[in-house]
N, C-alpha and C. Protein backbone atom coordinates (compact mmCIF):
# COMPACT_ATOMS: atom_id res chain seq x y z
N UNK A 1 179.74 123.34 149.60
CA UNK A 1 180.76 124.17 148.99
C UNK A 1 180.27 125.62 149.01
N UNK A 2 181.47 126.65 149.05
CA UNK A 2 180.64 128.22 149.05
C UNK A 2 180.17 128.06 148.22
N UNK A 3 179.16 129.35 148.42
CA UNK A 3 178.66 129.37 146.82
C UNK A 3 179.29 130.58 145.80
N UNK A 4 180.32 130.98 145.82
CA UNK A 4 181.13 131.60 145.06
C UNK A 4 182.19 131.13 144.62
N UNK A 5 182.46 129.85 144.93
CA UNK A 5 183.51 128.66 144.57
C UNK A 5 182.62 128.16 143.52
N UNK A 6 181.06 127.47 143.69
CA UNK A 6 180.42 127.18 142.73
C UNK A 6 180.14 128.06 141.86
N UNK A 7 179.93 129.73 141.61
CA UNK A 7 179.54 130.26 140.62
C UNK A 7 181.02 130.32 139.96
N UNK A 8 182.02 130.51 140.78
CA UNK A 8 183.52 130.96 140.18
C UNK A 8 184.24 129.31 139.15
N UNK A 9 184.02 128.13 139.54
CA UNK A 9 183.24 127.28 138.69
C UNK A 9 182.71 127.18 137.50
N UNK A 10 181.59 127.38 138.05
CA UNK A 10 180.73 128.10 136.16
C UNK A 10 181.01 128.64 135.45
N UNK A 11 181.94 129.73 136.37
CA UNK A 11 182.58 130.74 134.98
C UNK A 11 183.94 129.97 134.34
N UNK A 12 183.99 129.07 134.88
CA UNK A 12 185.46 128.58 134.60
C UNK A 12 184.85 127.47 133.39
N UNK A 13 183.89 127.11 133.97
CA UNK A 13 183.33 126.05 132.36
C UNK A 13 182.77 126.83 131.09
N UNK A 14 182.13 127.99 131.68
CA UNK A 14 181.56 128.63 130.49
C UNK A 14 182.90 128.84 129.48
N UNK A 15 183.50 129.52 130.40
CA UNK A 15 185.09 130.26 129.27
C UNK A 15 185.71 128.99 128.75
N UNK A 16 185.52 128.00 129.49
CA UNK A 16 186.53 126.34 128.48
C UNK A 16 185.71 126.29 127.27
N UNK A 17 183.99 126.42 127.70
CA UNK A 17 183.51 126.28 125.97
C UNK A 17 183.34 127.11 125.14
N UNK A 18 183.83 127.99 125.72
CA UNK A 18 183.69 129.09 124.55
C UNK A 18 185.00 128.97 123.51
N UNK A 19 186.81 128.77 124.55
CA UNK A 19 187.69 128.66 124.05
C UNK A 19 187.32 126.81 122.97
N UNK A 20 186.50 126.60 123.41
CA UNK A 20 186.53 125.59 122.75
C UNK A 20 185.87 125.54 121.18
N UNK A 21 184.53 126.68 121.40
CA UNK A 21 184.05 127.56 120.30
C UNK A 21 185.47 127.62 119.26
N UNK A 22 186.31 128.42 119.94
CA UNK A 22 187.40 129.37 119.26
C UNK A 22 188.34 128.21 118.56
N UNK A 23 188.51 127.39 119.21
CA UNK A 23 189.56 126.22 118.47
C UNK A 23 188.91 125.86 117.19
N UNK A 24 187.21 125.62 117.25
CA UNK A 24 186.52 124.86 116.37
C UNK A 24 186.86 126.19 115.50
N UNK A 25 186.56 127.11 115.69
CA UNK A 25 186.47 128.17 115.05
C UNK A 25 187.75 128.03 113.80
N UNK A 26 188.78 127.95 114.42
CA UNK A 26 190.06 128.17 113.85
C UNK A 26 190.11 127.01 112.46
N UNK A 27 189.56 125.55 113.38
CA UNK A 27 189.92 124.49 112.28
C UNK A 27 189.08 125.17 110.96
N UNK A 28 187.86 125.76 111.14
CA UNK A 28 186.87 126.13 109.70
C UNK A 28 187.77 127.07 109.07
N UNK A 29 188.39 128.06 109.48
CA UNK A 29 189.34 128.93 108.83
C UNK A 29 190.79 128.22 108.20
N UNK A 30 190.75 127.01 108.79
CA UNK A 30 192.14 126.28 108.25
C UNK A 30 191.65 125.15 107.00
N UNK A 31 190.48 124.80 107.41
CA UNK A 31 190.17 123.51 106.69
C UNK A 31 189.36 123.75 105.23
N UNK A 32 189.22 122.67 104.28
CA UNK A 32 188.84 122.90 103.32
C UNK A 32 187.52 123.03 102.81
N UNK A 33 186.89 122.85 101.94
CA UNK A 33 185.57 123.14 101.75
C UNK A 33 184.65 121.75 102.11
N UNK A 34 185.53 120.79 101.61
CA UNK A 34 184.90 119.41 102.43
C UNK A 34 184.80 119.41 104.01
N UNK A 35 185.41 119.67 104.36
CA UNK A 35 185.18 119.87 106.09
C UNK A 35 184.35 121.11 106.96
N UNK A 36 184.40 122.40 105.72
CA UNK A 36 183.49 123.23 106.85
C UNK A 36 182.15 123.19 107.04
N UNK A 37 181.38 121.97 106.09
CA UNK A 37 179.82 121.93 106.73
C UNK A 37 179.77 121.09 107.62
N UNK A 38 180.85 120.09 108.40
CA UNK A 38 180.44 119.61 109.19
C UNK A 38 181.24 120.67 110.11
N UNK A 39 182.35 121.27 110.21
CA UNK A 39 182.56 121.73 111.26
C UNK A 39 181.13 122.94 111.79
N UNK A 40 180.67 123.33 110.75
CA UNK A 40 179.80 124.63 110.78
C UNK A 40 178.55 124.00 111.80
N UNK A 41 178.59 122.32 111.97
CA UNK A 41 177.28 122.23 112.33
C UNK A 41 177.91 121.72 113.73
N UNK A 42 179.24 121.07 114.18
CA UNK A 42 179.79 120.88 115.08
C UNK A 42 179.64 122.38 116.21
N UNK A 43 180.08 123.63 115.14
CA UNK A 43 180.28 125.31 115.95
C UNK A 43 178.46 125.37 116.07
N UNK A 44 177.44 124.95 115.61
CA UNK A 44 176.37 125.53 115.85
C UNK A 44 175.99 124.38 117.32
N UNK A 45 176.18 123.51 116.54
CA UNK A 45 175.73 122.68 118.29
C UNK A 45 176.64 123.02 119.72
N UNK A 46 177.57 123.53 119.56
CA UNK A 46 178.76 123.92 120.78
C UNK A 46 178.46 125.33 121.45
N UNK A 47 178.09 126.34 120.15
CA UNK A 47 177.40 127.32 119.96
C UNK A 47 175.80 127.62 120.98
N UNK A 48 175.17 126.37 120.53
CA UNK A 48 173.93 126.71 121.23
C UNK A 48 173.91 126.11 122.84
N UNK A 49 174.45 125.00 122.48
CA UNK A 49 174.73 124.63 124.35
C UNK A 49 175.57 125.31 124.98
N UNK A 50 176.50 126.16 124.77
CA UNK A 50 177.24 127.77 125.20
C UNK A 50 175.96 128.46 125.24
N UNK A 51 175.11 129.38 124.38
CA UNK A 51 174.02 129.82 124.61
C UNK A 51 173.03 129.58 126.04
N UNK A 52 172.78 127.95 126.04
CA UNK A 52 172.11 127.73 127.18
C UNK A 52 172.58 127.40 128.61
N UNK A 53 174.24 126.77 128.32
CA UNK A 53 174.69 127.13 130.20
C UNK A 53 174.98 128.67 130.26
N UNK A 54 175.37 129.55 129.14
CA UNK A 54 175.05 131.22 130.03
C UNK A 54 174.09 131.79 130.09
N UNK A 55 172.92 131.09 129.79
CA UNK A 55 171.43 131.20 130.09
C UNK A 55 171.44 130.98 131.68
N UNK A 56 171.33 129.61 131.58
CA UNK A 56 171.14 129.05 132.97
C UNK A 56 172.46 129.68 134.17
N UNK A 57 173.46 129.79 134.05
CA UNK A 57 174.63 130.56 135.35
C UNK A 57 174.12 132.04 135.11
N UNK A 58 173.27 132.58 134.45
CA UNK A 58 173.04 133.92 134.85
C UNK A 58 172.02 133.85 135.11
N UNK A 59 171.22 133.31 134.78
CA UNK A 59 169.97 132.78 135.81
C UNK A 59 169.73 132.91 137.61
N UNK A 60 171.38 131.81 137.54
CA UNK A 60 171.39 131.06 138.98
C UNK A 60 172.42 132.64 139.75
N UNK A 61 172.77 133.38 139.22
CA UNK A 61 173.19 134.37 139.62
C UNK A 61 172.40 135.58 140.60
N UNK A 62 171.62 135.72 138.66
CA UNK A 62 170.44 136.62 139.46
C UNK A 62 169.40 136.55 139.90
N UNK A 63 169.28 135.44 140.53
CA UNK A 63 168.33 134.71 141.58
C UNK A 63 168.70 134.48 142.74
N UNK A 64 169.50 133.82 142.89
CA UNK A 64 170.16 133.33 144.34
C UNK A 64 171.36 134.59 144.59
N UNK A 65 172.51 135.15 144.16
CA UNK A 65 173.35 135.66 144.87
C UNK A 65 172.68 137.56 144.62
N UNK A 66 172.65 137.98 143.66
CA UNK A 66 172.25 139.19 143.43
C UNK A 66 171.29 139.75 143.96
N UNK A 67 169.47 139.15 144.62
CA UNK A 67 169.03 139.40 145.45
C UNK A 67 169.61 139.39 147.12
N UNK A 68 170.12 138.69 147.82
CA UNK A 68 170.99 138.94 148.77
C UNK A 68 171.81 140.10 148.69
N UNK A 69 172.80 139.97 148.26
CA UNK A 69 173.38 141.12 148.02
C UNK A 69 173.71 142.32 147.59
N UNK A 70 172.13 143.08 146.81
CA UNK A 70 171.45 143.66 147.16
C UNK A 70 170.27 144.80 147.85
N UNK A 71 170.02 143.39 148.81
CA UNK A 71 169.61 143.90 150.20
C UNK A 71 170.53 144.20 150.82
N UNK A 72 171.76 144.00 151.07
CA UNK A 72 172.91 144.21 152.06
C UNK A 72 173.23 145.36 151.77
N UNK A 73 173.12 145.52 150.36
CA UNK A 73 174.05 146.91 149.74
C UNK A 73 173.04 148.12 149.25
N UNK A 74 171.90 147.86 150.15
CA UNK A 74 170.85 148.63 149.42
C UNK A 74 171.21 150.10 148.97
N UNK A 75 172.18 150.88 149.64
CA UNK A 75 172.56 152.04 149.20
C UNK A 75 173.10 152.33 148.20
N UNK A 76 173.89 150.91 147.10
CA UNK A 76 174.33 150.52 146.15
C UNK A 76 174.57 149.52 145.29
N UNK A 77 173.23 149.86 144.82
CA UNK A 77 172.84 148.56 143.86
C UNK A 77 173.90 148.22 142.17
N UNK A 78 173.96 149.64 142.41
CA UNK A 78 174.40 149.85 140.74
C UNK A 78 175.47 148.44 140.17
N UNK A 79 176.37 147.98 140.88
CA UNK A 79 176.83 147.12 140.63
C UNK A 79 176.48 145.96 140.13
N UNK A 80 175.30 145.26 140.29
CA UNK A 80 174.71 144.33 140.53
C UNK A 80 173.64 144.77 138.95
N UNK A 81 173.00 146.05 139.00
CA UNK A 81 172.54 146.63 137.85
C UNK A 81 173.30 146.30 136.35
N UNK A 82 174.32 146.67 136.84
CA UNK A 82 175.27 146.55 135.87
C UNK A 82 176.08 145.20 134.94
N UNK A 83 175.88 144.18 135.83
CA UNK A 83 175.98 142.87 135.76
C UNK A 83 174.84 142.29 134.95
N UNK A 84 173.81 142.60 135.48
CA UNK A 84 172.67 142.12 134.44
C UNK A 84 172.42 142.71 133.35
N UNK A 85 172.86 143.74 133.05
CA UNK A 85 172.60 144.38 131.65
C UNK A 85 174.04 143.50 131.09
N UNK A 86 175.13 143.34 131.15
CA UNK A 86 176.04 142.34 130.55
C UNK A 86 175.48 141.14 130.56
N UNK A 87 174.75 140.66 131.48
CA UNK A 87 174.45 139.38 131.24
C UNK A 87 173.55 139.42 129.88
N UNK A 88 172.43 140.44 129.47
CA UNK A 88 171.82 140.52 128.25
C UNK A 88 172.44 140.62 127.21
N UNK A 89 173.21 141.80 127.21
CA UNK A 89 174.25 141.49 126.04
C UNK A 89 174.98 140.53 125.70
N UNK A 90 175.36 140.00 126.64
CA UNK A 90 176.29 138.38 126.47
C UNK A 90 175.50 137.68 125.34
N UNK A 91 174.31 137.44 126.28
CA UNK A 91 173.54 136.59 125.72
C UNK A 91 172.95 136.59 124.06
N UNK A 92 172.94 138.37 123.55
CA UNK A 92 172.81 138.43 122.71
C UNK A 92 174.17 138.46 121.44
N UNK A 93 174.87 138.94 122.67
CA UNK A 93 176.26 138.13 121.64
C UNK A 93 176.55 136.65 120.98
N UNK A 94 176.26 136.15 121.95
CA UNK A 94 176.00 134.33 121.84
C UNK A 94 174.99 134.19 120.82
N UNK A 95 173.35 135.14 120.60
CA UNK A 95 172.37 134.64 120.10
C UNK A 95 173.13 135.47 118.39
N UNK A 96 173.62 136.24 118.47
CA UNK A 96 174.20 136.36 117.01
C UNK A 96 175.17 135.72 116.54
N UNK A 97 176.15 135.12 117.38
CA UNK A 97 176.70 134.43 116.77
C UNK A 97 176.40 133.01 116.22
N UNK A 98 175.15 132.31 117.27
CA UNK A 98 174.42 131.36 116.41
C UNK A 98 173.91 131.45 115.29
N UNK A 99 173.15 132.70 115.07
CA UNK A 99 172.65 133.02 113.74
C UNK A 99 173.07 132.99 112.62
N UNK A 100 174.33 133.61 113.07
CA UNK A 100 175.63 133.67 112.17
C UNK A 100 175.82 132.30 111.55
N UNK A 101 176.32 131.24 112.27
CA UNK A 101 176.55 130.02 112.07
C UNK A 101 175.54 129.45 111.31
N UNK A 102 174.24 130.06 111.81
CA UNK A 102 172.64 129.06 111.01
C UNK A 102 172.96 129.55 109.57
N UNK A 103 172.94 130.95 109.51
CA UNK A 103 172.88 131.35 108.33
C UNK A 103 174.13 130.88 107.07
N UNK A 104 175.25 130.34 107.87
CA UNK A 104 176.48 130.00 107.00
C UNK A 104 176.25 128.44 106.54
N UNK A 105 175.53 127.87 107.71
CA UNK A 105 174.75 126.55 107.09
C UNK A 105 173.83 126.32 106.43
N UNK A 106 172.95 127.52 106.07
CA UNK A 106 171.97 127.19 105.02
C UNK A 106 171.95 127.61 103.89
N UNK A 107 173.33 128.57 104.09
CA UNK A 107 173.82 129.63 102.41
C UNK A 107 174.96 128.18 102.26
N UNK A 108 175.41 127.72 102.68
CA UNK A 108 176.06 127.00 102.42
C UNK A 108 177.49 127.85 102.07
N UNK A 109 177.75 128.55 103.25
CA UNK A 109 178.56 129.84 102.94
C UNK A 109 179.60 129.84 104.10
N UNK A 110 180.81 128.69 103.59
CA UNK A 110 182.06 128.63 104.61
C UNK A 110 183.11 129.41 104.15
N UNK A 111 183.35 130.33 103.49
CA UNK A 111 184.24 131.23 103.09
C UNK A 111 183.93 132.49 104.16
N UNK A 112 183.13 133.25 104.02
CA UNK A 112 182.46 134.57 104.66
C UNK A 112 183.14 134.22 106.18
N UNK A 113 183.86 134.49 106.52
CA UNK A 113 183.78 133.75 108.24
C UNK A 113 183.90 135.59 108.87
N UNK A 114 183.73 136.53 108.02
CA UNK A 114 184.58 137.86 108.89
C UNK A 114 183.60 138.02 109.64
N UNK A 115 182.21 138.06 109.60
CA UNK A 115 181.71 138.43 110.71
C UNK A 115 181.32 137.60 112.13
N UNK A 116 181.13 136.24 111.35
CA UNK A 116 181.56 135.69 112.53
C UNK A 116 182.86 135.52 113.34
N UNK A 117 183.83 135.83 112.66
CA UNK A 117 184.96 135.92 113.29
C UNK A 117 184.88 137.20 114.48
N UNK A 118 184.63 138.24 113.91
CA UNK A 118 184.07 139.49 114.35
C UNK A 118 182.97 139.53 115.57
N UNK A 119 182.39 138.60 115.63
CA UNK A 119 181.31 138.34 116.41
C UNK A 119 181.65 137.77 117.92
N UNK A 120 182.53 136.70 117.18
CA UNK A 120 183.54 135.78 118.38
C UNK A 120 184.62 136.32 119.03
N UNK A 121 185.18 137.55 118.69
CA UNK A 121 186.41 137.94 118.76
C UNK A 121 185.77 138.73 120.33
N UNK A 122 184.96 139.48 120.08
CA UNK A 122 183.86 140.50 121.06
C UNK A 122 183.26 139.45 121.76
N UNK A 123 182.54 139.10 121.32
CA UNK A 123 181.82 137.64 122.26
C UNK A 123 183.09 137.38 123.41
N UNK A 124 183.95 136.94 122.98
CA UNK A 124 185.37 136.41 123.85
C UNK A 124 185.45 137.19 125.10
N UNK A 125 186.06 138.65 124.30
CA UNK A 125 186.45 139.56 125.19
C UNK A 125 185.62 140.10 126.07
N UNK A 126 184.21 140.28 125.52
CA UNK A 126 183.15 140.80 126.72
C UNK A 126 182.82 140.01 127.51
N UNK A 127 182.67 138.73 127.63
CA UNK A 127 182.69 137.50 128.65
C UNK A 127 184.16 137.29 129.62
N UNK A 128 185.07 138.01 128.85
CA UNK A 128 186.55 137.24 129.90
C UNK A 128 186.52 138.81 130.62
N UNK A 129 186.12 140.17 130.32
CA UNK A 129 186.04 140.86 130.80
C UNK A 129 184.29 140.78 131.76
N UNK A 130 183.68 140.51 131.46
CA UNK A 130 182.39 140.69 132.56
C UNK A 130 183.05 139.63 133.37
N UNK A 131 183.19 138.40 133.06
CA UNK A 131 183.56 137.07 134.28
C UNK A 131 184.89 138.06 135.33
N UNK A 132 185.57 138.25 134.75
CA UNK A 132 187.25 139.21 135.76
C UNK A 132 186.14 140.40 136.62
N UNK A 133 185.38 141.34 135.60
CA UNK A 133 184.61 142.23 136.67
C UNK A 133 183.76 141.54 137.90
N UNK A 134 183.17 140.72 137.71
CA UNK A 134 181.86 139.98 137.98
C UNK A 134 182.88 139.57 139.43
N UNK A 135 184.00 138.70 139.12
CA UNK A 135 184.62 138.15 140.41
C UNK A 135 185.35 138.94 141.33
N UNK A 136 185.98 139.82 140.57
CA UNK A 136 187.23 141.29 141.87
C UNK A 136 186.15 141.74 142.26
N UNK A 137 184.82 142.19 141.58
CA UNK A 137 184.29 143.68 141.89
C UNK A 137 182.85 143.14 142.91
N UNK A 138 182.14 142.08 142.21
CA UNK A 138 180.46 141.48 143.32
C UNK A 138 181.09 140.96 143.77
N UNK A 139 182.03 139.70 143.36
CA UNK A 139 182.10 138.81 144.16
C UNK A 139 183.24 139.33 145.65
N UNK A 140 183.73 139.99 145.77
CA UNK A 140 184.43 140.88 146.56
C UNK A 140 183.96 141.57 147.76
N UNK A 141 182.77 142.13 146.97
CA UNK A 141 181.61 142.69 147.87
C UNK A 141 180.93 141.50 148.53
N UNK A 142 180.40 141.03 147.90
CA UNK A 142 179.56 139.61 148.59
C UNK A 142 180.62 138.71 149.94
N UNK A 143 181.49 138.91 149.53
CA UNK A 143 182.68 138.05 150.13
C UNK A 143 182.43 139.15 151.56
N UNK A 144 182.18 140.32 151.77
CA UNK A 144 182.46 141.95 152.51
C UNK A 144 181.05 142.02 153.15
N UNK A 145 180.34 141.70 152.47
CA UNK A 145 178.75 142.05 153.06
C UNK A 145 177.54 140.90 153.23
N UNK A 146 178.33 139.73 152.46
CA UNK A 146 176.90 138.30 152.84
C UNK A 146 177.67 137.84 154.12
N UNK A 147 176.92 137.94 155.14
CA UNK A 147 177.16 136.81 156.42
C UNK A 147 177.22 135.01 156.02
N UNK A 148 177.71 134.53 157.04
CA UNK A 148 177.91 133.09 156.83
C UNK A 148 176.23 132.71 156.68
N UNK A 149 175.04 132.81 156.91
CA UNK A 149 173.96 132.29 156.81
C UNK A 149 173.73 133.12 155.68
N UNK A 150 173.83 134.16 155.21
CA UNK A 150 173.66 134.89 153.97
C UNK A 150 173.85 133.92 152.80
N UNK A 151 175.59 133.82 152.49
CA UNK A 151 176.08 132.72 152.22
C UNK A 151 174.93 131.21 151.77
N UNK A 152 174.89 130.47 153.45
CA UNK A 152 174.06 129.68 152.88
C UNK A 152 172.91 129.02 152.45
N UNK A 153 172.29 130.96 152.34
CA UNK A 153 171.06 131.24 151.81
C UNK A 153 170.78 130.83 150.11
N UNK A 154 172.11 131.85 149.64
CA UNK A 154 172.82 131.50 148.13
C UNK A 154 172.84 129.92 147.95
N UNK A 155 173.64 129.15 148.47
CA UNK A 155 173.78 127.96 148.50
C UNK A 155 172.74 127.43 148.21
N UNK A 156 171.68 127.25 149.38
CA UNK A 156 170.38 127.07 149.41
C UNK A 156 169.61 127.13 147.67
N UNK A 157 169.57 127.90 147.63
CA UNK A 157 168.69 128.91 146.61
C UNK A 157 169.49 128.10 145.40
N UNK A 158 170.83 128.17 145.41
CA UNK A 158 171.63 127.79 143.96
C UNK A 158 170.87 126.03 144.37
N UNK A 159 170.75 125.33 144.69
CA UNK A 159 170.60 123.82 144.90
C UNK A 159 169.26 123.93 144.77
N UNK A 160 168.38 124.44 145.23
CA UNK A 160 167.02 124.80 144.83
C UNK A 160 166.84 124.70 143.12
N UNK A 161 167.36 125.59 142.17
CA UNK A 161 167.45 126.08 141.08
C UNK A 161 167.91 124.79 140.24
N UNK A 162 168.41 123.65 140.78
CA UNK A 162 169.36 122.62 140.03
C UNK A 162 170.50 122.79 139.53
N UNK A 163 171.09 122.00 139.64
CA UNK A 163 172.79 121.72 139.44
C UNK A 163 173.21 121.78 137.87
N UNK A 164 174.16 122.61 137.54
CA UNK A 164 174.07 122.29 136.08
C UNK A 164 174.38 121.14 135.63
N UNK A 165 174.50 120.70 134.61
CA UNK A 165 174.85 119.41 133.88
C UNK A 165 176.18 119.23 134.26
N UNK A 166 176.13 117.69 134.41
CA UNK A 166 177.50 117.38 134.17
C UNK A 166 178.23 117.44 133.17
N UNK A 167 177.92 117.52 131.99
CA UNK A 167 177.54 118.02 130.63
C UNK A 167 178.42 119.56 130.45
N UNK A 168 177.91 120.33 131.32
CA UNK A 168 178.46 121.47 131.25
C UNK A 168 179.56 122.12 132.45
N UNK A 169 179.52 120.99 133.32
CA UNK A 169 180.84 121.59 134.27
C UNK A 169 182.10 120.39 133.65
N UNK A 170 182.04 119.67 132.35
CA UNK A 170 182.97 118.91 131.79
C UNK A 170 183.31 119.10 130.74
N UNK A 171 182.30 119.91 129.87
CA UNK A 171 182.94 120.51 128.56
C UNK A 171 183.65 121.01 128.05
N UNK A 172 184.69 121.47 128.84
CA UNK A 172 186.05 122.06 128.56
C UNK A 172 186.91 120.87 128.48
N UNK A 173 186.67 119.72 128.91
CA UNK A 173 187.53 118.60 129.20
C UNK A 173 187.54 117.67 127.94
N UNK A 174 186.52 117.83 127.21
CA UNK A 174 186.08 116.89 126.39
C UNK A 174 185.65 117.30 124.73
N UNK A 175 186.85 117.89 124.30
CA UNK A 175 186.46 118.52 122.94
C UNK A 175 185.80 117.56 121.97
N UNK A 176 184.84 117.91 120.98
CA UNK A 176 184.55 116.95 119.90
C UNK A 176 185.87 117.08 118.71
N UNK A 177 185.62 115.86 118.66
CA UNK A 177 186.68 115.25 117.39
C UNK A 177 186.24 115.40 115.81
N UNK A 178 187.16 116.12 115.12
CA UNK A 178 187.07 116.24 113.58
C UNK A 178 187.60 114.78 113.18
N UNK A 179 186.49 114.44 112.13
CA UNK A 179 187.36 113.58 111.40
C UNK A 179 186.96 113.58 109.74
């Protein structure tokens, strides 16, 4: 398979669990005080395995496709620059909003939701906006400047690195159940 079908993929599972974050999110804002310590620990476990597949797809990014392309574009890297500094922030968006969650589970504090709400709201938008940049703008270029062996250099390199979980290219499919 290209390998921009597979990263374009990833981004398509990351954003199912995040919207899936957001649903859980909603039931704690709807539900009562009996239900938000388990939902709180449902959003921290959904929370942290979100954390670690946009660990790992920005990983497999800037390893396999971003060195290639790159070199192709050596006169203009900035793009590619620019991608990885979002990828940090992401990540630290994600790592506060876990915190957030730890800390609402050990204050025992399901009322407070504004900053995590606040947290998630940005979290959302800077991920559905880096994933939309990430695909018109590299992946565009890459599509313009990796040759077919370029290509399945990436490939190469992404299969090298390991496949993500099945776990995580299905998690959009498979919400956990409140009961």
């Amino acid at each position: 398979m290209d390998p921009l079908t597979v990263l374009r993929n990833e981004h398509s599972s990351v954003l199912q669990e995040l919207y899936s974050i957001d649903r859980q999110f909603g039931l704690l804002e709807s539900s009562g005080t009996e239900k938000a310590p388990k939902i709180l620990v449902l959003l921290l476990d959904a929370s942290e395995r979100l954390a670690g597949d946009m660990s790992l797809h920005f990983q497999r990014e800037e390893k396999a496709l971003y060195p290639l392309l790159e070199k192709r574009m050596s006169d203009n890297t900035e793009p590619m620059m620019i991608m990885k500094q979002e990828h940090q922030r992401l990540l630290d968006g994600m790592k506060s909003f876990t915190s957030e969650v730890s800390r609402m589970i050990k204050e025992h504090d399901a009322v407070k939701t504004w900053a995590l709400s606040s947290t998630l709201q940005t979290l959302r938008s800077e991920l559905t906006d880096h994933i939309s940049r990430e695909e018109r703008v590299l992946f565009w270029l890459a599509e313009l400047h990796l040759s077919r062996g370029d290509r399945n250099k990436v490939s190469f390199e992404l299969a090298r690195m390991g496949k993500p979980s099945e776990a995580f290219l299905k998690q959009a499919k498979t919400p956990p159940a409140f009961s």
